[in-house]
C-alpha atoms as a PDB file:
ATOM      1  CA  UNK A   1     115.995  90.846  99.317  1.00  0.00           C
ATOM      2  CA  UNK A   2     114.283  88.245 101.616  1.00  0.00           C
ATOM      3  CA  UNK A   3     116.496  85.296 102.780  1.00  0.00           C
ATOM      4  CA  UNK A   4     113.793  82.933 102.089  1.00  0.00           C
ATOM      5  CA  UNK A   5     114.845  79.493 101.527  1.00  0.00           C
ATOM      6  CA  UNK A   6     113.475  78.056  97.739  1.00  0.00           C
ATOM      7  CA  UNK A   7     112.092  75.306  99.016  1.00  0.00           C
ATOM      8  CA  UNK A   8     110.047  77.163 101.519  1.00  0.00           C
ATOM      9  CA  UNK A   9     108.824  79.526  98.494  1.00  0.00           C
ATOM     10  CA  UNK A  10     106.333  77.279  96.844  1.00  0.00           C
ATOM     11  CA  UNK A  11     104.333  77.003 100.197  1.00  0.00           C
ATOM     12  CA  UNK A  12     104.405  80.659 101.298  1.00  0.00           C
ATOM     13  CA  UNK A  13     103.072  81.633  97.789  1.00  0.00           C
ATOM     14  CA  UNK A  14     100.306  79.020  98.459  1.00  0.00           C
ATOM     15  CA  UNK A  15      99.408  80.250 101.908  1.00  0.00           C
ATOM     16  CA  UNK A  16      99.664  83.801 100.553  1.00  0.00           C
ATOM     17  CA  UNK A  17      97.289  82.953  97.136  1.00  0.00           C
ATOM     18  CA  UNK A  18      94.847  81.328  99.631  1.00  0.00           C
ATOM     19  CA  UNK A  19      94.420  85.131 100.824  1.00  0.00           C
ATOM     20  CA  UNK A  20      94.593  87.060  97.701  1.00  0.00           C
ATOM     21  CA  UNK A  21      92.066  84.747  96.266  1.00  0.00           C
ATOM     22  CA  UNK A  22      89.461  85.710  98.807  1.00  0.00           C
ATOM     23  CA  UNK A  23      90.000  88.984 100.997  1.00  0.00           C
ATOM     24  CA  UNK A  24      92.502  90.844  98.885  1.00  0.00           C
ATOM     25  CA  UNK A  25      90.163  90.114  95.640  1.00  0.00           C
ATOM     26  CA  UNK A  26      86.926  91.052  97.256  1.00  0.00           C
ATOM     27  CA  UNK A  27      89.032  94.311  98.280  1.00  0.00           C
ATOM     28  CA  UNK A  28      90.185  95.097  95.245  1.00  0.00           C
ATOM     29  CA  UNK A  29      86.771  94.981  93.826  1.00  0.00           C
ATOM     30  CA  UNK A  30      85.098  96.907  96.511  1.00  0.00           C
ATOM     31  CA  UNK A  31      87.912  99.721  95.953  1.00  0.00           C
ATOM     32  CA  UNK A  32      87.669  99.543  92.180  1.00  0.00           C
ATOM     33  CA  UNK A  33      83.747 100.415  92.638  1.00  0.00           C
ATOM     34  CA  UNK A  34      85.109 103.300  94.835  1.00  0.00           C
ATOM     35  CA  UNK A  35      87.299 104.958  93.013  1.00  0.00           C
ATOM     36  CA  UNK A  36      85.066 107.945  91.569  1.00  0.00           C
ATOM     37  CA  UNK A  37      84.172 109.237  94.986  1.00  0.00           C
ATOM     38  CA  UNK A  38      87.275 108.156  96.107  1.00  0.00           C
ATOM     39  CA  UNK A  39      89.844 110.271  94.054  1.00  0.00           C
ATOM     40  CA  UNK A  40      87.458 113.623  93.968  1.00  0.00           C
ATOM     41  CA  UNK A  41      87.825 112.827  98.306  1.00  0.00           C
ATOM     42  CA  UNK A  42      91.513 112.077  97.926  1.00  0.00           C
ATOM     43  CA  UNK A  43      92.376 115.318  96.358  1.00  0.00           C
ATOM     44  CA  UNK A  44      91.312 117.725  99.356  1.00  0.00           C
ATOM     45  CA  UNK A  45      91.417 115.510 101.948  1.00  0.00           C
ATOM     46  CA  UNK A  46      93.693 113.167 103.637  1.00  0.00           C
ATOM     47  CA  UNK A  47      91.850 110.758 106.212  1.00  0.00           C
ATOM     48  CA  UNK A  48      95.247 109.896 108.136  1.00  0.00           C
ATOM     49  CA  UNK A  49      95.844 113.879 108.469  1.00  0.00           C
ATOM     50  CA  UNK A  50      95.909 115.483 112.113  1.00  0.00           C
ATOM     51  CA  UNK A  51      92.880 117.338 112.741  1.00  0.00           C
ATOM     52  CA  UNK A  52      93.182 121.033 112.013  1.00  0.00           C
ATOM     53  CA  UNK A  53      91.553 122.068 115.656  1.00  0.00           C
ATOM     54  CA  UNK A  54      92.447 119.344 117.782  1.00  0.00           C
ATOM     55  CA  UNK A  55      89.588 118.698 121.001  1.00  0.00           C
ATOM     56  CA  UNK A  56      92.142 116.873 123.038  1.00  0.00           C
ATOM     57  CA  UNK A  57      94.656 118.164 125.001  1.00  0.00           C
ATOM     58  CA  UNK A  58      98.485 118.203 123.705  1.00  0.00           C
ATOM     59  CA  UNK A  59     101.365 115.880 124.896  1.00  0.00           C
ATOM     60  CA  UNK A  60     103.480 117.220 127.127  1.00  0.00           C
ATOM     61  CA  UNK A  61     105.614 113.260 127.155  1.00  0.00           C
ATOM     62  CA  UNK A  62     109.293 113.800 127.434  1.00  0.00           C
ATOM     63  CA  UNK A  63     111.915 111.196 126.753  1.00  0.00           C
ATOM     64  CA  UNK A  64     114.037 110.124 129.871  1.00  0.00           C
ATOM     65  CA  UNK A  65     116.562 107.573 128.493  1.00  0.00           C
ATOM     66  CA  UNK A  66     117.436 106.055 131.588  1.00  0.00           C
ATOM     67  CA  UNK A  67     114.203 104.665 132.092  1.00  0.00           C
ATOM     68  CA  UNK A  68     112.971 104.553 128.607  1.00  0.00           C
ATOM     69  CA  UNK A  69     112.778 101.682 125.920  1.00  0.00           C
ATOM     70  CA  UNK A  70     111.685 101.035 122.211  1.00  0.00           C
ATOM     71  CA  UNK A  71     109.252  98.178 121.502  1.00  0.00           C
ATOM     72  CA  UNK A  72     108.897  96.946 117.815  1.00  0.00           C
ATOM     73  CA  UNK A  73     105.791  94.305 117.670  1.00  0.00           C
ATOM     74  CA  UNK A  74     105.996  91.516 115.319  1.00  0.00           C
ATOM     75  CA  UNK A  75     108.764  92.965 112.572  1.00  0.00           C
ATOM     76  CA  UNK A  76     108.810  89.924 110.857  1.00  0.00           C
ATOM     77  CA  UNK A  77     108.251  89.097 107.075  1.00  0.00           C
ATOM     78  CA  UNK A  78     104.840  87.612 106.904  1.00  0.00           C
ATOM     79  CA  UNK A  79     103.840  91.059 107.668  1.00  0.00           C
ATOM     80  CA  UNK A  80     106.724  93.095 105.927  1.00  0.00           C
ATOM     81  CA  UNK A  81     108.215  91.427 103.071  1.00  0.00           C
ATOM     82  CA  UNK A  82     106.156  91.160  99.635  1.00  0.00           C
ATOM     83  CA  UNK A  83     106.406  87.479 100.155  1.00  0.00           C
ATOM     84  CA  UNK A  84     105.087  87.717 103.122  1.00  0.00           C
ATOM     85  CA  UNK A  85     101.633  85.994 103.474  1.00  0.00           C
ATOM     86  CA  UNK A  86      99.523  89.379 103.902  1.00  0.00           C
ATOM     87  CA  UNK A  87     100.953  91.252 101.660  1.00  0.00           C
ATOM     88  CA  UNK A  88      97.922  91.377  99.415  1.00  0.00           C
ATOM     89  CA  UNK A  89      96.206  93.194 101.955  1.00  0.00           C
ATOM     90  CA  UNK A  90      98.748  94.822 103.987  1.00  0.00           C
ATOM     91  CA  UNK A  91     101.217  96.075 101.487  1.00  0.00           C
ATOM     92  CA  UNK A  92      99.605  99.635 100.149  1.00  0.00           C
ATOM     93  CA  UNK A  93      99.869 100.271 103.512  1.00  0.00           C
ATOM     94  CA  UNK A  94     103.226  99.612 104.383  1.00  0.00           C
ATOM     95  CA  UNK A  95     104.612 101.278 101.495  1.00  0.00           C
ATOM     96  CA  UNK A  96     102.567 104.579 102.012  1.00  0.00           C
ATOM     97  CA  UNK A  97     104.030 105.112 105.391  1.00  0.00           C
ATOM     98  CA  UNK A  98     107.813 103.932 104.802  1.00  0.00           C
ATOM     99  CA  UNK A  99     106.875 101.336 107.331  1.00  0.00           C
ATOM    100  CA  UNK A 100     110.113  99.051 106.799  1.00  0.00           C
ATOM    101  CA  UNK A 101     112.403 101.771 106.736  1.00  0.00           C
ATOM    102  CA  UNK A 102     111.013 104.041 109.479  1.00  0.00           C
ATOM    103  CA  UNK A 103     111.008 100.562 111.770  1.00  0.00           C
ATOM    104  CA  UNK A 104     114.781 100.654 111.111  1.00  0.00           C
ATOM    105  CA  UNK A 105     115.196 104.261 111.515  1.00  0.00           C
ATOM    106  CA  UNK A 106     113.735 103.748 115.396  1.00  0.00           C
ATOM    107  CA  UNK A 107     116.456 100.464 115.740  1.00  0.00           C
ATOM    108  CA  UNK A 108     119.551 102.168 114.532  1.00  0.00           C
ATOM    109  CA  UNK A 109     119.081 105.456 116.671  1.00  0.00           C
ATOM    110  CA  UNK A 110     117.972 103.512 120.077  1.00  0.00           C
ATOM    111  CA  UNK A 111     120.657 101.736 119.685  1.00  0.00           C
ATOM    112  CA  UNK A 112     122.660 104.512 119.534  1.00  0.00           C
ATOM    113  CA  UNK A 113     121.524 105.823 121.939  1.00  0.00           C
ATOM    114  CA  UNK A 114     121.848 102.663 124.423  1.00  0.00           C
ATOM    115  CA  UNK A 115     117.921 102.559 125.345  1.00  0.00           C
ATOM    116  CA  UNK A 116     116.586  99.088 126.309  1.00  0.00           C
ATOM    117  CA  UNK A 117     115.372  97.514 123.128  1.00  0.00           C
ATOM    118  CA  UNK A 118     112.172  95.159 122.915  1.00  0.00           C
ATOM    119  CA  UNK A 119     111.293  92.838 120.491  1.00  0.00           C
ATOM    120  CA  UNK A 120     107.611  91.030 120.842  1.00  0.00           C
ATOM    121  CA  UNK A 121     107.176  88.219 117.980  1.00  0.00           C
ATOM    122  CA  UNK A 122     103.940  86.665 117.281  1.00  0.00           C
ATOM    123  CA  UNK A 123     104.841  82.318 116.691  1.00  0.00           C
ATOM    124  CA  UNK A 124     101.978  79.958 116.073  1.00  0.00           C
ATOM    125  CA  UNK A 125     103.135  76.394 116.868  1.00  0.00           C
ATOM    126  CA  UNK A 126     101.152  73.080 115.882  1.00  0.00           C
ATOM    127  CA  UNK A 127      99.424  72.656 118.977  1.00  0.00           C
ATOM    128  CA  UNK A 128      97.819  76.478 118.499  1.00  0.00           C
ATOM    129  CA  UNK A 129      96.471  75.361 115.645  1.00  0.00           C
ATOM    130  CA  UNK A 130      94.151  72.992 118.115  1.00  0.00           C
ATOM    131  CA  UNK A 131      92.504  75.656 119.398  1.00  0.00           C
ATOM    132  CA  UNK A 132      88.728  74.954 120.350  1.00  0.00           C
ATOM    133  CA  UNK A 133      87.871  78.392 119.412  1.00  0.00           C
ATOM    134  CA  UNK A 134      89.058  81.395 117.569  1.00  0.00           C
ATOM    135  CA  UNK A 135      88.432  85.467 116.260  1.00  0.00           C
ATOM    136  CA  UNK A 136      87.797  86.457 112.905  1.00  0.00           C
ATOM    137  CA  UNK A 137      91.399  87.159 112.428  1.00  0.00           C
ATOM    138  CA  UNK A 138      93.082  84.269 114.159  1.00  0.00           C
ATOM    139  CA  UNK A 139      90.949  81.769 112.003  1.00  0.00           C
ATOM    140  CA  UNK A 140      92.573  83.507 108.969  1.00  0.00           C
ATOM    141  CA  UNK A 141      95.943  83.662 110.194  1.00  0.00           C
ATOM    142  CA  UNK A 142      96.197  80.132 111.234  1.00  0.00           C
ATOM    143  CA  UNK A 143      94.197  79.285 107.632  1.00  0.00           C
ATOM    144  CA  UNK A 144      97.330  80.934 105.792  1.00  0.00           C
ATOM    145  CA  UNK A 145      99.945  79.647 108.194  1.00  0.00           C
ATOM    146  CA  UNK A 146     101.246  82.962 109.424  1.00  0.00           C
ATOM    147  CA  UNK A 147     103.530  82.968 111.844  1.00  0.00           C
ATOM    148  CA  UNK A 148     103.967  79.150 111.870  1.00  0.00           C
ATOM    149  CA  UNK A 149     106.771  77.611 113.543  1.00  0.00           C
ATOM    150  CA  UNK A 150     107.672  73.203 113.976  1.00  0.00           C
ATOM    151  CA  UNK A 151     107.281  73.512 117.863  1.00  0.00           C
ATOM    152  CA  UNK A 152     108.946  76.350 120.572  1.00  0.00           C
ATOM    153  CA  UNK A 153     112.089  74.575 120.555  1.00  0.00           C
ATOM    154  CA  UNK A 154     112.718  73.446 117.086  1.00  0.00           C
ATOM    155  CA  UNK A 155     114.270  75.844 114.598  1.00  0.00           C
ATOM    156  CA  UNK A 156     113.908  73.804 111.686  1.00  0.00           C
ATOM    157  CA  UNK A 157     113.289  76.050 108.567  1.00  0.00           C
ATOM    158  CA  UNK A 158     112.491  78.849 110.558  1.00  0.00           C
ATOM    159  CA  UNK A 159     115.595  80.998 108.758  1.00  0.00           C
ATOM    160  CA  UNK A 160     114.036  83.003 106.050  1.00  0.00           C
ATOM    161  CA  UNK A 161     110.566  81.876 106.787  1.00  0.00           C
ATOM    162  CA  UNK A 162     107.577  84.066 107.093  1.00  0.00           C
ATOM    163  CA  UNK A 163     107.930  84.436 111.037  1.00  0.00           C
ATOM    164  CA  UNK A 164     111.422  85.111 110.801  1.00  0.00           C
ATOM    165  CA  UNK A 165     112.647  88.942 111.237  1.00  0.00           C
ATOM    166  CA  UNK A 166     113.055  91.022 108.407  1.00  0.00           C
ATOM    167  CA  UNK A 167     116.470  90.561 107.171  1.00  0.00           C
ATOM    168  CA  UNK A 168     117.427  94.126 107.033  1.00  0.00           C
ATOM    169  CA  UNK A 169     116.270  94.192 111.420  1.00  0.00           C
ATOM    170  CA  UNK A 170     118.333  90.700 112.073  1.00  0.00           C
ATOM    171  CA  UNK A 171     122.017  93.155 113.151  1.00  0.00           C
ATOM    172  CA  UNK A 172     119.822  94.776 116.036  1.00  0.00           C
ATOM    173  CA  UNK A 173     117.826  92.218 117.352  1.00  0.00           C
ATOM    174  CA  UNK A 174     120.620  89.564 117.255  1.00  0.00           C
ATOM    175  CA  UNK A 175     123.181  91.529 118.592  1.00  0.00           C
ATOM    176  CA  UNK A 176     123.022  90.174 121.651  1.00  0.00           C
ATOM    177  CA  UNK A 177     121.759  92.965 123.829  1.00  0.00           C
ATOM    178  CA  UNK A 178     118.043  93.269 122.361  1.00  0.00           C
ATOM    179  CA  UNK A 179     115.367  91.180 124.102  1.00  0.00           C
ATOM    180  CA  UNK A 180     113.284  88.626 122.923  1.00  0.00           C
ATOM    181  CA  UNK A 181     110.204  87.823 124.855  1.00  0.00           C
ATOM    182  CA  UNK A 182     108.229  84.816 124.521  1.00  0.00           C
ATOM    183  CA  UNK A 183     105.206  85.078 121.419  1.00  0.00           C
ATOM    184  CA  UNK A 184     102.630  86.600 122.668  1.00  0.00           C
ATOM    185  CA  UNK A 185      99.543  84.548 121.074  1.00  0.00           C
ATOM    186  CA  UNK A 186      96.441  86.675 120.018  1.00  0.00           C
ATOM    187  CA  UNK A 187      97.514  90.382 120.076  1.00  0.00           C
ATOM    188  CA  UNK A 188      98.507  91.771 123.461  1.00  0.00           C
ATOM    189  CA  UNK A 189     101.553  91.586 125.569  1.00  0.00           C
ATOM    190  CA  UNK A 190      99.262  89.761 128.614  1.00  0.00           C
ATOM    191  CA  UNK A 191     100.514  86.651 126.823  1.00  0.00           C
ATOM    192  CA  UNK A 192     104.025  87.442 126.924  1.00  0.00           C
ATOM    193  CA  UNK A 193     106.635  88.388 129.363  1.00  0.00           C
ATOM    194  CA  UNK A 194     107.419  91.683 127.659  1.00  0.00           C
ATOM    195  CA  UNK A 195     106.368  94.049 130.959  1.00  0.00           C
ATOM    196  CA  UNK A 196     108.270  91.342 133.052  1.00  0.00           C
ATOM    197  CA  UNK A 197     111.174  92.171 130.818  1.00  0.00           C
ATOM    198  CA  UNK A 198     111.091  96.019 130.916  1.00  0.00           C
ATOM    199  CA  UNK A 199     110.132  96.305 134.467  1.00  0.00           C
ATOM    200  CA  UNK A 200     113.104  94.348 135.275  1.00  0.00           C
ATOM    201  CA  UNK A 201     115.046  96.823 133.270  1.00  0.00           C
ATOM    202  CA  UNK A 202     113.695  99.856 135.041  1.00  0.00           C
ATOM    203  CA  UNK A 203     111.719 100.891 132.598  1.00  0.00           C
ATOM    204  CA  UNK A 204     108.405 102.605 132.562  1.00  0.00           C
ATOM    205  CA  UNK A 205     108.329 105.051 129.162  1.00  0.00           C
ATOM    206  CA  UNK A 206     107.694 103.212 126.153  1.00  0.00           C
ATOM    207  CA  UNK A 207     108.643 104.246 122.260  1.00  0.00           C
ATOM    208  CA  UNK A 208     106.126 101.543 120.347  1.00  0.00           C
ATOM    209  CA  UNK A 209     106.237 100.643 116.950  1.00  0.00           C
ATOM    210  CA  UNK A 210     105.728  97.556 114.673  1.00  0.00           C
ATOM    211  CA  UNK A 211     103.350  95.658 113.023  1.00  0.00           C
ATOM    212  CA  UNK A 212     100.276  95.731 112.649  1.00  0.00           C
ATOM    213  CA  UNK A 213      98.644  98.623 114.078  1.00  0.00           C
ATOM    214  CA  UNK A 214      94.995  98.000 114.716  1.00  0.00           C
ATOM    215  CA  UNK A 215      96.107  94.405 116.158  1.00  0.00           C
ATOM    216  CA  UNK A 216      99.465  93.684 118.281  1.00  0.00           C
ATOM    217  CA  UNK A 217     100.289  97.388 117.491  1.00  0.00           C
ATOM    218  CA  UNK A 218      96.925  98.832 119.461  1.00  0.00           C
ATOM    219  CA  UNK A 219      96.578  95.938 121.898  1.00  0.00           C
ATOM    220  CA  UNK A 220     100.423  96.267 122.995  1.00  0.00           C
ATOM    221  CA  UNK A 221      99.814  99.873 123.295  1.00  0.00           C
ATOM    222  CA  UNK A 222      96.665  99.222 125.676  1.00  0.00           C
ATOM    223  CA  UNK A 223      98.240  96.684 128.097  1.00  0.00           C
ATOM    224  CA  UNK A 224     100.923  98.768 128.419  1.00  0.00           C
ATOM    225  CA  UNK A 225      98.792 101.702 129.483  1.00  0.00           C
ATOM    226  CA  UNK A 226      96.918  99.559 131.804  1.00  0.00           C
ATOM    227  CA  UNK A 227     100.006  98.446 133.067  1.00  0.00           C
ATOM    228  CA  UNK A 228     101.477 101.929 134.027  1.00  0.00           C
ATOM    229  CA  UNK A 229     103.636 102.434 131.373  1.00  0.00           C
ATOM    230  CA  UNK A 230     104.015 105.933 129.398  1.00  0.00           C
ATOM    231  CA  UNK A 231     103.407 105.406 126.135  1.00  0.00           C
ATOM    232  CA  UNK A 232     104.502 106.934 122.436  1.00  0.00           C
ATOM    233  CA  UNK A 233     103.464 105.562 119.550  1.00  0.00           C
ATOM    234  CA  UNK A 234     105.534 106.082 116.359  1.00  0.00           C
ATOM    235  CA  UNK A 235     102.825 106.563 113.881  1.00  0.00           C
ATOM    236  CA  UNK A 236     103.948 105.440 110.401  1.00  0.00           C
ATOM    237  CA  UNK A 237     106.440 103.009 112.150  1.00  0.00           C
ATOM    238  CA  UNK A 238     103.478 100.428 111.628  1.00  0.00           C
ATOM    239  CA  UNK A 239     100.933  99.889 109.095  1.00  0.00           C
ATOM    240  CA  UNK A 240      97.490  97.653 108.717  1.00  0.00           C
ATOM    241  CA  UNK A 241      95.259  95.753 106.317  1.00  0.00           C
ATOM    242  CA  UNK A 242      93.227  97.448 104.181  1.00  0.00           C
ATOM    243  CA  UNK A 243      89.814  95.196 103.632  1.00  0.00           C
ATOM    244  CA  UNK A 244      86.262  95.713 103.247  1.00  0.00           C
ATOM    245  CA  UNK A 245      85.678  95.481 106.654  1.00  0.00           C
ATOM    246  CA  UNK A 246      87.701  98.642 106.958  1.00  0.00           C
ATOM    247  CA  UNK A 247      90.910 100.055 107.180  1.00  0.00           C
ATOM    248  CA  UNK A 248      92.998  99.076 110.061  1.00  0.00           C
ATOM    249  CA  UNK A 249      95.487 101.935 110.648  1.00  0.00           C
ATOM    250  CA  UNK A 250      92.525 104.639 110.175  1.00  0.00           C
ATOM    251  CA  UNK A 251      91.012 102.492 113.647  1.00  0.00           C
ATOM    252  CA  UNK A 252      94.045 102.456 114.976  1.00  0.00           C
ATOM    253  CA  UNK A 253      95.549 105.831 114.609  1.00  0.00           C
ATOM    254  CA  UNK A 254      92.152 107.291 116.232  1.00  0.00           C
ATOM    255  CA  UNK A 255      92.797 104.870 119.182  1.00  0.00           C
ATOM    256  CA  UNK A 256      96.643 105.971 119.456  1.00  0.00           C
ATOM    257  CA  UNK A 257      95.386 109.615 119.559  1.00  0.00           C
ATOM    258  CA  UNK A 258      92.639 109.101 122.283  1.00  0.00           C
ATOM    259  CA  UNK A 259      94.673 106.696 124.506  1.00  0.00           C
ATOM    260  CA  UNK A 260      98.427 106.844 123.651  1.00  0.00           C
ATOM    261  CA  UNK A 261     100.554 109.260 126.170  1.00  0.00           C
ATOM    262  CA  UNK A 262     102.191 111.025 122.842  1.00  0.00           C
ATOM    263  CA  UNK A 263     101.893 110.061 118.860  1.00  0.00           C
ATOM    264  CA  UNK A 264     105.029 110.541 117.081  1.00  0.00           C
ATOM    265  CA  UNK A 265     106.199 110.349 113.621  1.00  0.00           C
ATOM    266  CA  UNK A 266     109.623 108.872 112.759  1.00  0.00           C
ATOM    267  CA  UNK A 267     111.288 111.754 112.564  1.00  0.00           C
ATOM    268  CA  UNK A 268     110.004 113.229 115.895  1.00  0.00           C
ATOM    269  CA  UNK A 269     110.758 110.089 117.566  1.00  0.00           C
ATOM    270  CA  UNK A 270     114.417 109.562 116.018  1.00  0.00           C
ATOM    271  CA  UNK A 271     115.045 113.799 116.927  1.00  0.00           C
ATOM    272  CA  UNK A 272     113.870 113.202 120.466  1.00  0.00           C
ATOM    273  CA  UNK A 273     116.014 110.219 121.242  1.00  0.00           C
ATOM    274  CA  UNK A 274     119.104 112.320 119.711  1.00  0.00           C
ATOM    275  CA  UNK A 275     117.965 115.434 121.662  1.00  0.00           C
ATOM    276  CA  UNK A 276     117.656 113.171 125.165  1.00  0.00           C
ATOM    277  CA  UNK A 277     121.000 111.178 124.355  1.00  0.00           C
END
């Protein structure tokens, strides 16, 4: 169960009903109109499937723990929790890849395995809602409130709120050993100290996961690239919106295999990190 506090409750479900009443209903409809073509498809073929002959050459990635770390984007509940703000859109997905539990499956073995651990949250604070100008996706998201926090140093119903972590992640990342890095602010770790953070730490392979996977997901795997990292991502340790515009973790999980240094699932990543510890 969420720790929401009630008297945050009445204006998440308003935040969250100003998206289901738009996007999530013209999404609905469009897949309702679908669903013909759409099941006789669904039967033989799944679109999130590997390819059967593969054009790209195979990873040949391999875990060193000394210099390796797990990076969870944005794990919080506006993007997790069914009272989360997005969930209207972003749900289906996260529950057809085990997306809350496989995120906690990746925390509990790094940390038993004693691998730097990265957290990069996503925080809107009032003066970001000032911005002059502003993406298709960050007008929505600061429409609905997501993320929103009273200022970068005031905490004041933050506990339980929709940028808050998920309450089943709150034992790893506040166990005093996990870092935090500053919000990064549109979708990519160039806003953020997180390389700062893991070059400081010696690291330079990367296990990424989190939320969501077209947006932070994608553009933290990218900046990492660019930034000489090695890369993994853990494939249904993330999830996306599902909208007319199209599906988010079909885009993304065709980037991840062209540009990512290895695509994992959860259970390859969790075996690997056992078989490296």
């Amino acid at each position: 169960m969420c720790t929401c506090h009630d008297e945050h409750k009445e204006e998440r479900i308003s935040r969250r009903a100003a998206l289901l009443g738009g996007v999530a209903a013209t999404a609905a409809a469009t897949a309702a109109a679908a669903v013909p073509a759409a099941s006789a498809q669904a039967a033989t073929d799944n679109p999130y499937a590997d390819p059967a002959e593969p054009a790209l050459p195979p990873s040949d990635m391999k875990l060193d723990l000394s210099r390796t770390a797990l990076v969870v984007t944005d794990p919080q509940v506006d993007f997790l929790h069914p009272e989360g703000v997005t969930w209207g859109v972003i749900g289906a997905s996260v529950q057809e890849h085990n997306t809350v539990e496989n995120i906690e499956s990746l925390f509990k073995a790094a940390k038993a395995a004693g691998i730097t651990v990265a957290v990069s949250p996503h925080y809107y604070y009032p003066t970001d809602h000032g911005w002059k100008f502003e993406g298709a996706l960050e007008k929505l998201m600061h429409k609905i409130g997501m993320f929103d926090r009273k200022g970068p140093l005031n905490l004041e119903g933050f506990d339980g709120s929709g940028a808050d972590w998920m309450p089943q992640y709150k034992k790893y990342i506040e166990d005093g050993k996990t870092i935090v890095t500053s919000p990064h602010k549109v979708y990519g770790n160039d806003t953020n100290d997180l390389s700062l953070q893991l070059r400081k730490q010696g690291v330079d392979q990367v296990i990424l996961a989190g939320m969501s996977a077209n947006l932070c997901t994608e553009s933290h795997m990218r900046e990492l690239l660019e930034s000489g990292f090695e890369v993994a991502v853990v494939r249904d340790a993330t999830a996306a919106a599902k909208l007319p515009e199209g599906d988010g973790y079909l885009a993304a999980l065709i980037n991840f295999r062209y540009m990512a240094n290895a695509v994992w699932s959860t259970k390859e990543a969790v075996s690997l990190i056992e078989a490296a510890s």
